[in-house]
C-alpha atoms as a PDB file:
ATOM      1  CA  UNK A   1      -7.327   4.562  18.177  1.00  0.00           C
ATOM      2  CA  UNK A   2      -6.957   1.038  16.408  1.00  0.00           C
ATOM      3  CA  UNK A   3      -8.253  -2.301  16.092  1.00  0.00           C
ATOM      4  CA  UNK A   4      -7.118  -5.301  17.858  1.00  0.00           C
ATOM      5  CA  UNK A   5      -6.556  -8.671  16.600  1.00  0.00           C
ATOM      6  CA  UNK A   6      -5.922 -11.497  18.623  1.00  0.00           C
ATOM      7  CA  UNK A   7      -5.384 -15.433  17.630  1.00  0.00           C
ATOM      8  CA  UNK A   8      -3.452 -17.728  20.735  1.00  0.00           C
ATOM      9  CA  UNK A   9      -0.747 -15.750  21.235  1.00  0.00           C
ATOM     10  CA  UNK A  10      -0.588 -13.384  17.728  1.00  0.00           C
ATOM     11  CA  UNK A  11      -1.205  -9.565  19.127  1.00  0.00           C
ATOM     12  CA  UNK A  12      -1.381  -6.809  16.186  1.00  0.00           C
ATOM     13  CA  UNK A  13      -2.442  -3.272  16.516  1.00  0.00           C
ATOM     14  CA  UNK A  14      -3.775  -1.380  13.725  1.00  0.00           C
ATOM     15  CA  UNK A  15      -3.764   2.053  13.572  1.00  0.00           C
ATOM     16  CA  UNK A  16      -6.196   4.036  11.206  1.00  0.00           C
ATOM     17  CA  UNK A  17      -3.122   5.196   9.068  1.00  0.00           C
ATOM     18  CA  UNK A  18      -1.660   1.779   8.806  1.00  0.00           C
ATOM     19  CA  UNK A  19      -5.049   1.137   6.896  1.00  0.00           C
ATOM     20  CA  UNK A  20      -4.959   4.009   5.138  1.00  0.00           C
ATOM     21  CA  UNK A  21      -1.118   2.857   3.544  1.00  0.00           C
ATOM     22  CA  UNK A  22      -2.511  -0.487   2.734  1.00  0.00           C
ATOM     23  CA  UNK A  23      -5.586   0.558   1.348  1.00  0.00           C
ATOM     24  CA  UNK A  24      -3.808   2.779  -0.937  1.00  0.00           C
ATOM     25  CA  UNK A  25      -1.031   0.337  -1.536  1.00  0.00           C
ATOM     26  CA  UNK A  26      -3.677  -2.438  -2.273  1.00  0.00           C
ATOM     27  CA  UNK A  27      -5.746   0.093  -4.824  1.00  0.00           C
ATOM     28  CA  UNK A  28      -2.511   1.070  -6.721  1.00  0.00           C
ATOM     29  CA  UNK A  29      -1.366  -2.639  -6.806  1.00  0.00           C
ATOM     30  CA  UNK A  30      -4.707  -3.572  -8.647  1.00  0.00           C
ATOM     31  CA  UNK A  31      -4.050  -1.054 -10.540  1.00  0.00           C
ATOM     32  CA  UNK A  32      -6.067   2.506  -9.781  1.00  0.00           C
ATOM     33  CA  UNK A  33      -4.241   5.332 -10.650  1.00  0.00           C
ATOM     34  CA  UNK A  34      -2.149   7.948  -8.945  1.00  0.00           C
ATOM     35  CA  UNK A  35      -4.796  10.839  -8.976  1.00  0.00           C
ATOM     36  CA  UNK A  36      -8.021   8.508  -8.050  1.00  0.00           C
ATOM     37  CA  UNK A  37      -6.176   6.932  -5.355  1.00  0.00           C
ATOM     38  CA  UNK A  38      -4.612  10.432  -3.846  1.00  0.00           C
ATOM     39  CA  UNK A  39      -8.537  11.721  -4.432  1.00  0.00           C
ATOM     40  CA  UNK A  40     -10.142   8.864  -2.478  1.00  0.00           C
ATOM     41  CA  UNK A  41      -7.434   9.628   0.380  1.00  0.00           C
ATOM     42  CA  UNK A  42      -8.506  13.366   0.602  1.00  0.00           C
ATOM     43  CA  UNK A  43      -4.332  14.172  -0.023  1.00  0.00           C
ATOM     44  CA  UNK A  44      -4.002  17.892  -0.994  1.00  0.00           C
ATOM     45  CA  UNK A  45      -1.067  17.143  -2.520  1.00  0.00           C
ATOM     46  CA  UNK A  46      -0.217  14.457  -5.109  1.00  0.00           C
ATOM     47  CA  UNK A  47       3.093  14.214  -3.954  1.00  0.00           C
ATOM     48  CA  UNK A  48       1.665  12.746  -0.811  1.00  0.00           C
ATOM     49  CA  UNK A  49       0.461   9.960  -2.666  1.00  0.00           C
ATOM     50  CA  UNK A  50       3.344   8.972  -4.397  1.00  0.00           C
ATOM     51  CA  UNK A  51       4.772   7.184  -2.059  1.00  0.00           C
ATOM     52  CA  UNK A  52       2.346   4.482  -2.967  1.00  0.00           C
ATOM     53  CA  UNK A  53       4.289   4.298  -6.597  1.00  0.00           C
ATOM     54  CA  UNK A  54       7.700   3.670  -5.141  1.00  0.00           C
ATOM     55  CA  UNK A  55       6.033   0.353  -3.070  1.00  0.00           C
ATOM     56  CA  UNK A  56       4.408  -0.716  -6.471  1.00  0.00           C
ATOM     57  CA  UNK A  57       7.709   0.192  -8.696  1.00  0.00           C
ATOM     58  CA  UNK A  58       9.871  -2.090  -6.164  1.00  0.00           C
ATOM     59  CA  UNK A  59       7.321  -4.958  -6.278  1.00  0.00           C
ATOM     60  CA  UNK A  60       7.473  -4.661  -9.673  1.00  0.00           C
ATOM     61  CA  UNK A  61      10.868  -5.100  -9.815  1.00  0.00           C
ATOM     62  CA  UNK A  62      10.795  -7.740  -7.684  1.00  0.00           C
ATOM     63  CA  UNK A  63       8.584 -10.081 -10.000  1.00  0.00           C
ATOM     64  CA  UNK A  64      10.528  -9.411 -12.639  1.00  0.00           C
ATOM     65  CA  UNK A  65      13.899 -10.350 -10.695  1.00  0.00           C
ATOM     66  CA  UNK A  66      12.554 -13.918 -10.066  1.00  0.00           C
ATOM     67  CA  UNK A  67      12.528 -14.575 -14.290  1.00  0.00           C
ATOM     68  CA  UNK A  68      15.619 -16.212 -15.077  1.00  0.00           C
ATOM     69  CA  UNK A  69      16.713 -16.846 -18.814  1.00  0.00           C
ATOM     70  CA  UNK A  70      19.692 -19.377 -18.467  1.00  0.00           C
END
């Protein structure tokens, strides 16, 4: 069961794992670590968790892609 949000004509439905993801994306983003954030999920395994990393790692990249030294 989710949550409902709806603004004129803008429908979204959030599930409880699609909170979950971006509340673990979020933490690791500001900059938790690995074994807090896998912890605070209740993951028995931290290789559930990494997942989160690879989001982070590609955002990172990201930033760094828009410097340009011309």
């Amino acid at each position: 069961m989710g949550s409902s949000f709806n603004d004129s004509s803008i429908e979204i439905h959030i599930t409880f794992h699609c909170f979950r993801h971006t509340y673990a994306t979020l933490q690791m983003a500001a900059g938790s670590d690995i074994f807090t954030v896998s912890k605070m999920l209740e993951h028995k395994n931290i290789k559930t968790a990494q997942i989160y990393t690879k989001i982070i790692d590609e955002k990172k990249r990201e930033t760094t892609n828009k410097i340009s030294f011309k």
